[in-house]
C-alpha atoms as a PDB file:
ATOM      1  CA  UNK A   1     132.417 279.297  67.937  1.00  0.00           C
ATOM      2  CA  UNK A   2     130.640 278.642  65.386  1.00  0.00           C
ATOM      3  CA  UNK A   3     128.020 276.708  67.008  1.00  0.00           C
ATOM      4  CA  UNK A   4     128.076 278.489  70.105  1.00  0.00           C
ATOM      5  CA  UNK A   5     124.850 280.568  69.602  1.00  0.00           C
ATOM      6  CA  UNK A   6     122.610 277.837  68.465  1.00  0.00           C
ATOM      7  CA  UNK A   7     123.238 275.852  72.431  1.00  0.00           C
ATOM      8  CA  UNK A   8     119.466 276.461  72.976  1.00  0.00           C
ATOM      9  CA  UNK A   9     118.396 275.653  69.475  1.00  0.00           C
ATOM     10  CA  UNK A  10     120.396 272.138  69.654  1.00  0.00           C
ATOM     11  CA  UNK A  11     118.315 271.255  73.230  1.00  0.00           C
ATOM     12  CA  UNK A  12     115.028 270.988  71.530  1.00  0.00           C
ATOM     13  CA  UNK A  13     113.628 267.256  70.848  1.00  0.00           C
ATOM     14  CA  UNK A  14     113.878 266.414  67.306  1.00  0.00           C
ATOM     15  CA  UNK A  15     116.064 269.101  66.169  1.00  0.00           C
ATOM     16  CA  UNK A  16     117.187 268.671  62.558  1.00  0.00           C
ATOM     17  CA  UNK A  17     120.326 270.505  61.750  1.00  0.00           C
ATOM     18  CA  UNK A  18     122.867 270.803  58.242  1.00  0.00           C
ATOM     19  CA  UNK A  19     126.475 270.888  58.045  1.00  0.00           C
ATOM     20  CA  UNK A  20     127.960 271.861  54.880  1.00  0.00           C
ATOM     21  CA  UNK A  21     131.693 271.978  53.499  1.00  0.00           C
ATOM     22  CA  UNK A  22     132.054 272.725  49.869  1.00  0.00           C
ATOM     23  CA  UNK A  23     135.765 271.439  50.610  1.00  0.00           C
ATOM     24  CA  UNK A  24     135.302 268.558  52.299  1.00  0.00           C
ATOM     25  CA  UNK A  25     138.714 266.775  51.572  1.00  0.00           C
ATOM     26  CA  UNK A  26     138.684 263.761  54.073  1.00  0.00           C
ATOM     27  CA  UNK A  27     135.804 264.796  55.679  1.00  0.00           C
ATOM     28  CA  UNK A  28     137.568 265.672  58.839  1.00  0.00           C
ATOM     29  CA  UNK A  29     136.015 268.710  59.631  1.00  0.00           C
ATOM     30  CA  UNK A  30     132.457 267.397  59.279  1.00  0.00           C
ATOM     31  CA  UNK A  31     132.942 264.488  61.387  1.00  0.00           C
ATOM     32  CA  UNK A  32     134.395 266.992  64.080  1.00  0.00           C
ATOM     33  CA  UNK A  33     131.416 269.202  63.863  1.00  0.00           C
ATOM     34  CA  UNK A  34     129.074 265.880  64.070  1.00  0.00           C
ATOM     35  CA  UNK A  35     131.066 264.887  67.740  1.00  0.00           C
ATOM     36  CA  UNK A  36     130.546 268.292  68.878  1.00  0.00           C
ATOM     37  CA  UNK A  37     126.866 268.914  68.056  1.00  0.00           C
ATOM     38  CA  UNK A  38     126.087 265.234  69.181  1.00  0.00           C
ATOM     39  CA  UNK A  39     128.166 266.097  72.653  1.00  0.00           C
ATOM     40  CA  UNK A  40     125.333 268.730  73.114  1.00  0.00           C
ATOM     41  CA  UNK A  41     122.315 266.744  72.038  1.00  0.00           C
ATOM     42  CA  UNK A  42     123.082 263.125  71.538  1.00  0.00           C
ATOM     43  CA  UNK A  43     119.274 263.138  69.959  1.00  0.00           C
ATOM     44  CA  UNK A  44     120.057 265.687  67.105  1.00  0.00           C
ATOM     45  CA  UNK A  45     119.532 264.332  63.739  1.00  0.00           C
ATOM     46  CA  UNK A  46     122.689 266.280  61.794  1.00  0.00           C
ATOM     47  CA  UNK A  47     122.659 265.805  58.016  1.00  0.00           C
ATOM     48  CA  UNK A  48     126.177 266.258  56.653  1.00  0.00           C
ATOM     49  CA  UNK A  49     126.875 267.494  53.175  1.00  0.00           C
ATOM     50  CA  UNK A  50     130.129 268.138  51.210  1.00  0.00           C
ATOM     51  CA  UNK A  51     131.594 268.413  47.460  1.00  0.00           C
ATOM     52  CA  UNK A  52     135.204 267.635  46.814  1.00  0.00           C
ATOM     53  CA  UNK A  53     137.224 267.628  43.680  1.00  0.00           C
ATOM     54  CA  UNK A  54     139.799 265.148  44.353  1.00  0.00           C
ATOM     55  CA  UNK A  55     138.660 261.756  43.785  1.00  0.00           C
ATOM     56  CA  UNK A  56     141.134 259.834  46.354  1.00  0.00           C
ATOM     57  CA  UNK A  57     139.844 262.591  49.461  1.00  0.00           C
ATOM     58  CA  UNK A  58     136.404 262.270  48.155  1.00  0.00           C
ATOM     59  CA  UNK A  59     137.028 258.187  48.540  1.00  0.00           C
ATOM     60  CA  UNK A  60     138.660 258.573  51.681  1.00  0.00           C
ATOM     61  CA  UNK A  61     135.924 260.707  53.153  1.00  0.00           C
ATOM     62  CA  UNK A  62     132.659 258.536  52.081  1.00  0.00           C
ATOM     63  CA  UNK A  63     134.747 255.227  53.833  1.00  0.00           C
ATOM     64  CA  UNK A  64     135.434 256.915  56.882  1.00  0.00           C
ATOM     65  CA  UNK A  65     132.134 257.748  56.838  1.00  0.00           C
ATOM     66  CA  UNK A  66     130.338 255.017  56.464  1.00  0.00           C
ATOM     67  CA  UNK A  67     133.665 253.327  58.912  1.00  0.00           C
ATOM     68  CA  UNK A  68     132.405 255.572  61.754  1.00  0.00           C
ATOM     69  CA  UNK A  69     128.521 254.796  60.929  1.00  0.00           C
ATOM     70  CA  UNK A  70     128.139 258.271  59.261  1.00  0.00           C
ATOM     71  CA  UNK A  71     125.386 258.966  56.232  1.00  0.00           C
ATOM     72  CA  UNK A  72     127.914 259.359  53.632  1.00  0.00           C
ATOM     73  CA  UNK A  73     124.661 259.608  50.317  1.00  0.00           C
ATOM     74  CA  UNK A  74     125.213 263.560  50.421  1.00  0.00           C
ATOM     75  CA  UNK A  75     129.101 263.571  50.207  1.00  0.00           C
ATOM     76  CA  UNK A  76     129.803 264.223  46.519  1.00  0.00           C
ATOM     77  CA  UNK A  77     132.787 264.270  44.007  1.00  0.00           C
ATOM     78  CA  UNK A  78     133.055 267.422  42.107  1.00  0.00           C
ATOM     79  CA  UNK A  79     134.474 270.698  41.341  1.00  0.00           C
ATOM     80  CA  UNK A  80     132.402 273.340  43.678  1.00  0.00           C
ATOM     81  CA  UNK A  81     133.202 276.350  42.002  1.00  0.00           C
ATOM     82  CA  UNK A  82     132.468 275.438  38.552  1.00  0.00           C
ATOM     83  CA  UNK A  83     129.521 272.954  39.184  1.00  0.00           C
ATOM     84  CA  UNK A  84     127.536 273.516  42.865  1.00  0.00           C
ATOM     85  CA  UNK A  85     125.900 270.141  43.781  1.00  0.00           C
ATOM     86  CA  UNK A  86     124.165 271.782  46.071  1.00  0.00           C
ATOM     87  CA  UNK A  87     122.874 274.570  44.079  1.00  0.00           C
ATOM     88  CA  UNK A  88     119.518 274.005  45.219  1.00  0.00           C
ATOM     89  CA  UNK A  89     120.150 273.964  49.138  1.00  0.00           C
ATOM     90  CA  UNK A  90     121.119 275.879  52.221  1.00  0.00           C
ATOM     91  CA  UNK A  91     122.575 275.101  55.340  1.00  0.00           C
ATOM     92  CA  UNK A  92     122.435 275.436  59.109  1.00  0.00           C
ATOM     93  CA  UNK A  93     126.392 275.562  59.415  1.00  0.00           C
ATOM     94  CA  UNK A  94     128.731 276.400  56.472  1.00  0.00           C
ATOM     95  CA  UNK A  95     132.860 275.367  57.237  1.00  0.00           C
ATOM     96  CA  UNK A  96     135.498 275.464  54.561  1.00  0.00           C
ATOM     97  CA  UNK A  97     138.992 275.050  54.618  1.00  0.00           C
ATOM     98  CA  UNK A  98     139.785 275.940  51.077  1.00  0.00           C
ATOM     99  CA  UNK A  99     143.085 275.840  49.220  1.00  0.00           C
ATOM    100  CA  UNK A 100     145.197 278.280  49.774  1.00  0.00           C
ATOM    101  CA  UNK A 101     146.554 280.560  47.068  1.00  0.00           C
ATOM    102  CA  UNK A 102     145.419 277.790  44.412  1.00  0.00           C
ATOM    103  CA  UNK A 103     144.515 279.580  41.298  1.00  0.00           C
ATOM    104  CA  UNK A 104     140.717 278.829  39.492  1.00  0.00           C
ATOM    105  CA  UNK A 105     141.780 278.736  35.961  1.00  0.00           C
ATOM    106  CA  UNK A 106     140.278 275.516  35.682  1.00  0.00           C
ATOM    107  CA  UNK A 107     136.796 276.459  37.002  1.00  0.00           C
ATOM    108  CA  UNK A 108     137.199 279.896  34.768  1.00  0.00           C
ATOM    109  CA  UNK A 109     134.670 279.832  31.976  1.00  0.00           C
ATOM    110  CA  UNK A 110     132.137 278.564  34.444  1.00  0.00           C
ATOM    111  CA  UNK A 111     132.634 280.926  37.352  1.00  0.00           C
ATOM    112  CA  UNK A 112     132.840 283.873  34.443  1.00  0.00           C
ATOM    113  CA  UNK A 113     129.463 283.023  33.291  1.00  0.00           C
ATOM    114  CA  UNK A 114     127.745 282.329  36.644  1.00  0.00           C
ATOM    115  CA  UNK A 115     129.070 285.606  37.928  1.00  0.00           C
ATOM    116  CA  UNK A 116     126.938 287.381  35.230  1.00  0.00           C
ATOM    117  CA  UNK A 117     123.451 286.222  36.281  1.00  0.00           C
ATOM    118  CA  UNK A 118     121.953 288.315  38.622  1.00  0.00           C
ATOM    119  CA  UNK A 119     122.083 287.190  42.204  1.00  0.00           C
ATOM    120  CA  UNK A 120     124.540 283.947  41.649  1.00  0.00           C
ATOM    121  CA  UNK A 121     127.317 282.933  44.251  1.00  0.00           C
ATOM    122  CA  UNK A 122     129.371 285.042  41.729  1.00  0.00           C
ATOM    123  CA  UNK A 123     127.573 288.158  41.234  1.00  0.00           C
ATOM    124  CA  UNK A 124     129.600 290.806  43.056  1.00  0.00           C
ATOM    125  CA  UNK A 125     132.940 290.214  41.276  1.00  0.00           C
ATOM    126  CA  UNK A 126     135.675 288.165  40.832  1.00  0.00           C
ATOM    127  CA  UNK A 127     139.153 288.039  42.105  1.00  0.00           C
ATOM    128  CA  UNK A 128     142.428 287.937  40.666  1.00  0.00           C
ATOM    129  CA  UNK A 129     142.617 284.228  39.028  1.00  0.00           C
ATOM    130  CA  UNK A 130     145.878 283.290  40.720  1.00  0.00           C
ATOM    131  CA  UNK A 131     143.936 283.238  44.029  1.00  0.00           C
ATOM    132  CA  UNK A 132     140.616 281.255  43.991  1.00  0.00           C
ATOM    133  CA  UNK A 133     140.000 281.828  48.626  1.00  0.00           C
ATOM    134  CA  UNK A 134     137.876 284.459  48.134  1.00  0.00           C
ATOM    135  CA  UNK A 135     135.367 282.701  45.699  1.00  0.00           C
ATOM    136  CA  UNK A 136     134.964 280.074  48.534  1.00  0.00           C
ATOM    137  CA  UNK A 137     133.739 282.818  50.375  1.00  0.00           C
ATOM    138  CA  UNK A 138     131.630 283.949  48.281  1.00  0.00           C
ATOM    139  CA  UNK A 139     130.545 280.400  47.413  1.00  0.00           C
ATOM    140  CA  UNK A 140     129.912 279.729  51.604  1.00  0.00           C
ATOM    141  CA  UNK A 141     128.123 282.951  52.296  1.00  0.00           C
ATOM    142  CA  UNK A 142     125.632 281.942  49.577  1.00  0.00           C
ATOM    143  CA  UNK A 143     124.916 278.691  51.215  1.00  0.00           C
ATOM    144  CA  UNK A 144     123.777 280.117  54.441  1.00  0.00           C
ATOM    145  CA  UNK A 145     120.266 279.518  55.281  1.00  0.00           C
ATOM    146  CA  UNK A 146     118.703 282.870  54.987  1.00  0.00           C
ATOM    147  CA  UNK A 147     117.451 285.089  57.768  1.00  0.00           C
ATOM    148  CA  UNK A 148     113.905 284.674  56.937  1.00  0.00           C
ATOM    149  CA  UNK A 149     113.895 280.846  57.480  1.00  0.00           C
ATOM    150  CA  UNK A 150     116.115 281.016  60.947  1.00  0.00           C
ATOM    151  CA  UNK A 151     119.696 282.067  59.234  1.00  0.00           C
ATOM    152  CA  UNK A 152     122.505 280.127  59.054  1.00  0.00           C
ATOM    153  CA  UNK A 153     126.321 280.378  60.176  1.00  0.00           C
ATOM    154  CA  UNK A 154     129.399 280.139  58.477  1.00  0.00           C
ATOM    155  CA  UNK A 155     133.240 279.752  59.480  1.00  0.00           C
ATOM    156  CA  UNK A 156     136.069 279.611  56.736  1.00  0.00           C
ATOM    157  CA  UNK A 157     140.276 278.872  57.696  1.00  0.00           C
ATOM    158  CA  UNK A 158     141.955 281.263  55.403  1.00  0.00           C
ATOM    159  CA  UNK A 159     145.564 282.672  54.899  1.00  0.00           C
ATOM    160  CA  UNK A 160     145.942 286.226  54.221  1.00  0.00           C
ATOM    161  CA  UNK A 161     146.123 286.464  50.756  1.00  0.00           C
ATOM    162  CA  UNK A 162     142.268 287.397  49.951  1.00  0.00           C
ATOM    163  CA  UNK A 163     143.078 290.343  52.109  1.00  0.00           C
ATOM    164  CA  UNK A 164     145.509 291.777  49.069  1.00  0.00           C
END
């Protein structure tokens, strides 16, 4: 579904698109969304990013990667709520599978002060700390190419604790 509506879009010669999962893990997902998009134009030139905090998925993830022949340079080892390596960038397609019912007390003091700048990932409010899901919503919705510049898509896996 998620990249159902961009069929046309993903026809065109040279088409460049971005993938993007802030919780990358063992990069599963992004390979999966690389077969699929190349099943529709084997031509496409997909850029894959992704941040993930443990160091032994991050490792597993970049040597799959580069096993399967995939550009693994913008798959990075970090914590994505308290430090966005991506800060500066926007995506075609947004996917997350965060951790469910994992608290953020260790990405507190910097999701605190980010949520008081005007505009941040952050800016709206926080949730309860014992439940971080929600600010990997926040976090993907932000990442979405904006409207003005062809919009971007998102699709997130979570439980149904953010809904309490």
């Amino acid at each position: 579904l998620l990249f159902a509506e961009d069929t046309v879009g993903l026809m065109e010669p040279g088409t460049v698109r971005t993938i993007y999962d802030p919780t990358a893990g063992t990069g599963g997902m992004l390979s999966v969304a690389e077969e699929r998009l190349l099943e529709r134009n084997p031509d496409a030139r997909l850029r894959l990013y992704g941040q993930e905090i443990n160091d032994q998925s991050y490792a597993i993830c970049k040597s799959d990667m580069i096993a399967k022949g995939q550009d693994a340079g913008n798959i990075k080892l970090g914590d994505t709520l308290a430090d966005d390596l991506f800060f500066d960038r926007t995506f075609d397609f947004c996917m997350s599978n965060p951790p469910y019912g994992v608290d953020w007390k260790a990405s507190q003091e910097s999701v605190k002060k980010e949520s008081l700048a005007p505009n941040s990932r952050f800016s709206h409010g926080l949730p309860a700390i014992g439940d971080g899901q929600m600010l990997f919503l926040s976090h993907l919705a932000s990442k979405m190419r904006p409207a003005h510049e062809g919009g971007g898509r998102a699709g997130i896996v979570l439980n149904g604790s953010p809904l309490f």
